[in-house]
Protein backbone atom coordinates (compact mmCIF):
# COMPACT_ATOMS: atom_id res chain seq x y z
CA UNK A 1 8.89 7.46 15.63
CA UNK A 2 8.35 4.18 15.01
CA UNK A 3 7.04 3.44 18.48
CA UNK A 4 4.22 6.15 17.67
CA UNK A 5 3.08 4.86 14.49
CA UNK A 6 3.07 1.09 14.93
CA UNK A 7 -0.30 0.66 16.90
CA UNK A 8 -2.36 3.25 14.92
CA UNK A 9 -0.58 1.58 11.54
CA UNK A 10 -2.02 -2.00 12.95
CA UNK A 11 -5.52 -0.96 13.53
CA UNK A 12 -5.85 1.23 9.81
CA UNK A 13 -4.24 -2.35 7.95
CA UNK A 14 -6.85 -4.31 10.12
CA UNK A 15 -9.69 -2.41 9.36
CA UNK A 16 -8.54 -1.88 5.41
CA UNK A 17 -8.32 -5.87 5.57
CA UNK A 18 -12.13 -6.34 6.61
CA UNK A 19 -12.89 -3.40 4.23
CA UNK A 20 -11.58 -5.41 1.56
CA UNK A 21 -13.16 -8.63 2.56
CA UNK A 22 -16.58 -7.21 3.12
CA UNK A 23 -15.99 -5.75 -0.52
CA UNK A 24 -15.47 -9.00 -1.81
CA UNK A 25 -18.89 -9.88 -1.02
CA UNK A 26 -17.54 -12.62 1.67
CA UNK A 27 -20.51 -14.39 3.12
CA UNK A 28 -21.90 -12.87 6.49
CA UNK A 29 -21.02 -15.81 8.74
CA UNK A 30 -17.23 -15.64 7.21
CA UNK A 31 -17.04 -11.78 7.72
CA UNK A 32 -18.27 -12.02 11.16
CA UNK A 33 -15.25 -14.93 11.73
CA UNK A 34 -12.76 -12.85 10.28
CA UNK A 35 -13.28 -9.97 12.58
CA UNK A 36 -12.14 -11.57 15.58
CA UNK A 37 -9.17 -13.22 14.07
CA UNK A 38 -7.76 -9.87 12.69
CA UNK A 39 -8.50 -8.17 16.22
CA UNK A 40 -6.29 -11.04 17.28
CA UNK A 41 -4.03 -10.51 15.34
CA UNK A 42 -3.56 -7.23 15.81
CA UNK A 43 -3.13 -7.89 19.52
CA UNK A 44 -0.32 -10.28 18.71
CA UNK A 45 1.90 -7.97 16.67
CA UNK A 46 0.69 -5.00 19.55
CA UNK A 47 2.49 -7.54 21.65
CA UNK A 48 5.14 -9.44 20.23
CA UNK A 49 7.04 -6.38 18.47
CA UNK A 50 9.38 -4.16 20.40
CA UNK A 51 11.87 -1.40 19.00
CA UNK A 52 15.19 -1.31 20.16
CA UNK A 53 16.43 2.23 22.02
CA UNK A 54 20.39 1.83 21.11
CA UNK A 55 20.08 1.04 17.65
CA UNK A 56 16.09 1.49 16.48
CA UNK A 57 16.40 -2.09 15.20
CA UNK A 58 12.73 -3.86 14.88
CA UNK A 59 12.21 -7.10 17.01
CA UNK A 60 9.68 -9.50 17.24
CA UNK A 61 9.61 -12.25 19.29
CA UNK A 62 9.06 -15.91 18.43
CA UNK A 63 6.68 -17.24 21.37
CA UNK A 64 3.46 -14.98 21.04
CA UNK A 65 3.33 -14.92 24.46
CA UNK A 66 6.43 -13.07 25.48
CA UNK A 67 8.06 -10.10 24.90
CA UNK A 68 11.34 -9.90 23.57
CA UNK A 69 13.69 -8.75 26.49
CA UNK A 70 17.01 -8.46 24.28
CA UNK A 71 18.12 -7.24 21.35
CA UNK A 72 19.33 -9.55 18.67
CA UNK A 73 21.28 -6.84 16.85
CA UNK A 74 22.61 -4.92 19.71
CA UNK A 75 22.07 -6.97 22.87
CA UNK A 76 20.77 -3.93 24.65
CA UNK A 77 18.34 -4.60 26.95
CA UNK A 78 14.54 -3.54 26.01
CA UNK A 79 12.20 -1.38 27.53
CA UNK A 80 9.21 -3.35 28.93
């Protein structure tokens, strides 16, 4: 389940985020940088979080540019 509602859950919070900040009557230029960084950071959580199989724990990894390939809780060995 959680594995199903993690990437659609990412992109509703982003876009609620720059709902909010265009509400706040943010100046253009700063709306138009804070687009891109929350499409990055979206990516990054797309990327970083994995769910564990044997025990459904949550994992995220600590270098943003790899993918967890253990579990911490169970030491079961992720799905890539």
């Amino acid at each position: 389940m959680k594995r199903k509602v993690w990437p659609p859950f990412l992109g509703i919070v982003g876009v609620l985020f720059l709902g909010f900040t265009w509400t706040m009557g943010v100046p253009l230029e700063t709306f138009f940088f804070a687009v891109p960084a929350v499409a990055l950071i979206t990516l990054l959580n797309l990327r970083t979080v994995r769910f564990c199989n044997s025990c459904g724990a949550t994992l995220r990894s600590q270098n943003a540019f790899s993918k967890p390939a253990y579990c911490s809780k169970c030491g079961a060995k992720l799905e890539q």
